[in-house]
C-alpha atoms as a PDB file:
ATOM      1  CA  UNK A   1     -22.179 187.136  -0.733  1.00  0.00           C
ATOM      2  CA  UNK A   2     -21.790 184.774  -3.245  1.00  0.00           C
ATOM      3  CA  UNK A   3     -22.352 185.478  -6.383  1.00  0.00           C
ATOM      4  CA  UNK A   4     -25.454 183.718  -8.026  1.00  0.00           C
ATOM      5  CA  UNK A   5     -25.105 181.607 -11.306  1.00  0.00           C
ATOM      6  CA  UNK A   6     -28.476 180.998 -13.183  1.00  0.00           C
ATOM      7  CA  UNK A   7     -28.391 177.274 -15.227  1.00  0.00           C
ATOM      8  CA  UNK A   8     -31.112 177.481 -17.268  1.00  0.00           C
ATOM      9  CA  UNK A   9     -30.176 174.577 -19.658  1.00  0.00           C
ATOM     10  CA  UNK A  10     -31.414 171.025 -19.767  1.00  0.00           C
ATOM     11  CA  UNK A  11     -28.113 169.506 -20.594  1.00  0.00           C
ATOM     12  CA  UNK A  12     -25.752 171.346 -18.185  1.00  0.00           C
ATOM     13  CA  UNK A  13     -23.817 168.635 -15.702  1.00  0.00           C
ATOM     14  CA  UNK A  14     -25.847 165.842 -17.199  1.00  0.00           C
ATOM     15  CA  UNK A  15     -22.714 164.308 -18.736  1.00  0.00           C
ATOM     16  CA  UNK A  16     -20.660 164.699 -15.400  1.00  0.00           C
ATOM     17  CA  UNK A  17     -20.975 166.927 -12.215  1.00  0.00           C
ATOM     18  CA  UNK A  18     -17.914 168.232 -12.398  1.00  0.00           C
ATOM     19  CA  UNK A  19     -18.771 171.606 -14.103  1.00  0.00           C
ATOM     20  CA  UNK A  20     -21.204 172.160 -11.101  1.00  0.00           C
ATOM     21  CA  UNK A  21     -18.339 171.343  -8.603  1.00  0.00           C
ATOM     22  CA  UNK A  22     -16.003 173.636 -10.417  1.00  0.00           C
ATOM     23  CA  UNK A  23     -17.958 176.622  -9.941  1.00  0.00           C
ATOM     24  CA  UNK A  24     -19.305 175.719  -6.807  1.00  0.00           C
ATOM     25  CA  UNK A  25     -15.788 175.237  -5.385  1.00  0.00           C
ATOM     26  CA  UNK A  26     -15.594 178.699  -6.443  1.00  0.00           C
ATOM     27  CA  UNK A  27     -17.421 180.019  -4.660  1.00  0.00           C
ATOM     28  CA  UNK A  28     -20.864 180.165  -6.895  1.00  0.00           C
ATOM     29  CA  UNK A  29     -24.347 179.928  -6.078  1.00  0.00           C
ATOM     30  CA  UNK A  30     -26.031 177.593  -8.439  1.00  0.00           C
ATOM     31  CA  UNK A  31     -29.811 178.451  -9.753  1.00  0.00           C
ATOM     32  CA  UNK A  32     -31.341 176.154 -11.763  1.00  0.00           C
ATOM     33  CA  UNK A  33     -34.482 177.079 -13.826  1.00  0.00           C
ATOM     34  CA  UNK A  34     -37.350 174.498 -13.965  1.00  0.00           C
ATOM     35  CA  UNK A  35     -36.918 173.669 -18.055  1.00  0.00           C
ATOM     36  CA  UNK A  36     -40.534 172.025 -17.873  1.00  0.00           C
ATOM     37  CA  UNK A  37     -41.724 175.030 -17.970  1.00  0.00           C
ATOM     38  CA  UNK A  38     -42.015 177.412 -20.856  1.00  0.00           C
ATOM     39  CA  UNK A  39     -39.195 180.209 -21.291  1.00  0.00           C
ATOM     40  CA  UNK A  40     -40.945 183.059 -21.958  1.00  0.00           C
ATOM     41  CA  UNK A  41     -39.169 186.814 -22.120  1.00  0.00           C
ATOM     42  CA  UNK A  42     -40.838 187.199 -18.307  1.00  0.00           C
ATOM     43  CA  UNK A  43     -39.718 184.623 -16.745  1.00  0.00           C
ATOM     44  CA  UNK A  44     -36.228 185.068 -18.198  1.00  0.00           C
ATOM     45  CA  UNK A  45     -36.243 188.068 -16.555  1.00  0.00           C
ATOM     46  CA  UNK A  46     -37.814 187.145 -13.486  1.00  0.00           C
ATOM     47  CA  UNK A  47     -35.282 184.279 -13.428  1.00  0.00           C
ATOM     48  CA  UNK A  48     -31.970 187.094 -13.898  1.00  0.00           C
ATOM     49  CA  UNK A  49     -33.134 188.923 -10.765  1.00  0.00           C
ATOM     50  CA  UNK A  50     -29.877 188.690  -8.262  1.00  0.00           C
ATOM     51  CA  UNK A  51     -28.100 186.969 -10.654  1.00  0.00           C
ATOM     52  CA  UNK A  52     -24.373 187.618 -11.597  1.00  0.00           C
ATOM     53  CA  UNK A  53     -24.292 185.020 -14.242  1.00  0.00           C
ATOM     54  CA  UNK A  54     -26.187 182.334 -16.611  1.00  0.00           C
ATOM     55  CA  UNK A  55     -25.516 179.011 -18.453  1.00  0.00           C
ATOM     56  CA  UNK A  56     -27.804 179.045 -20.951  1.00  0.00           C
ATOM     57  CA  UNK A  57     -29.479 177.115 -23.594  1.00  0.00           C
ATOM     58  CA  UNK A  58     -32.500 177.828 -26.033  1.00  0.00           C
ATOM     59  CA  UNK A  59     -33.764 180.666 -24.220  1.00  0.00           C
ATOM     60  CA  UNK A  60     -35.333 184.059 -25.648  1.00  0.00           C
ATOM     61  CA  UNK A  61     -32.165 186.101 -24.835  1.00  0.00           C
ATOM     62  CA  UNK A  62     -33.430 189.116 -26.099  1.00  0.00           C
ATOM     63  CA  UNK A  63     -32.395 192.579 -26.456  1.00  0.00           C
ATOM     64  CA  UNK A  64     -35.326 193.364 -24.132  1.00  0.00           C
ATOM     65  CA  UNK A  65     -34.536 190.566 -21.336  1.00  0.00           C
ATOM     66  CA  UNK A  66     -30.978 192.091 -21.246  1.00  0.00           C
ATOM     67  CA  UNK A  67     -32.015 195.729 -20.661  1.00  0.00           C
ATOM     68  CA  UNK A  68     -33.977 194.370 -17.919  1.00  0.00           C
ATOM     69  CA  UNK A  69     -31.427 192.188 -16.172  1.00  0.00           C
ATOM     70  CA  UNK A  70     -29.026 194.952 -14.871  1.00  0.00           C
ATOM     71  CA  UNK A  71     -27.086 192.682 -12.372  1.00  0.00           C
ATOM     72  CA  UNK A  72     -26.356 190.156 -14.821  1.00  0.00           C
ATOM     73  CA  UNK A  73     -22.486 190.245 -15.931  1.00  0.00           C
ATOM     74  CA  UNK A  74     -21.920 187.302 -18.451  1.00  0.00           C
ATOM     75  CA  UNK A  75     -23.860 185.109 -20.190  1.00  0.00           C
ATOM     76  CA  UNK A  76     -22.545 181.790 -20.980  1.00  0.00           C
ATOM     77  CA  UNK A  77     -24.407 179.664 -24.221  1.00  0.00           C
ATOM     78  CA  UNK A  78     -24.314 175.893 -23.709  1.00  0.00           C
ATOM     79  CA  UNK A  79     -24.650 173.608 -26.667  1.00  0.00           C
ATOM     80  CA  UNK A  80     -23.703 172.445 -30.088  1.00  0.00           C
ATOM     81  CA  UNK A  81     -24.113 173.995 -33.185  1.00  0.00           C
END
């Protein structure tokens, strides 16, 4: 099974797709969250169920969402500053 990556970032790919194609050529299941809607702790966590990995943003990446996303394996944060 592939292993799911969770985009939960407005600005991922919208430069260029090639980031996409790169992990998707590597055998990665993209995810991406609906960013309309608010991030709260529960749907971060709802969001991390199944997944392996995330390309994040401004999201509450708590202590708490953490302890409750035991399949998750790396978090990637996407931005400046």
């Amino acid at each position: 099974m592939a292993p799911k990556v969770l985009i939960a970032t407005r600005s991922f790919g919208s430069t260029s797709p090639r980031p996409a194609e790169i992990l998707q050529k590597g055998g990665c299941d993209l995810v991406h969250a609906d960013m309309s809607l608010e991030m709260t702790e529960e749907r971060l966590i709802d969001l991390f169920k199944g997944v392996a990995a995330a390309i994040v943003g401004v999201v509450p990446l708590t202590a708490y969402v953490l302890e409750n996303a035991p399949e998750l394996k790396v978090v990637s944060a996407h931005g400046v500053g």
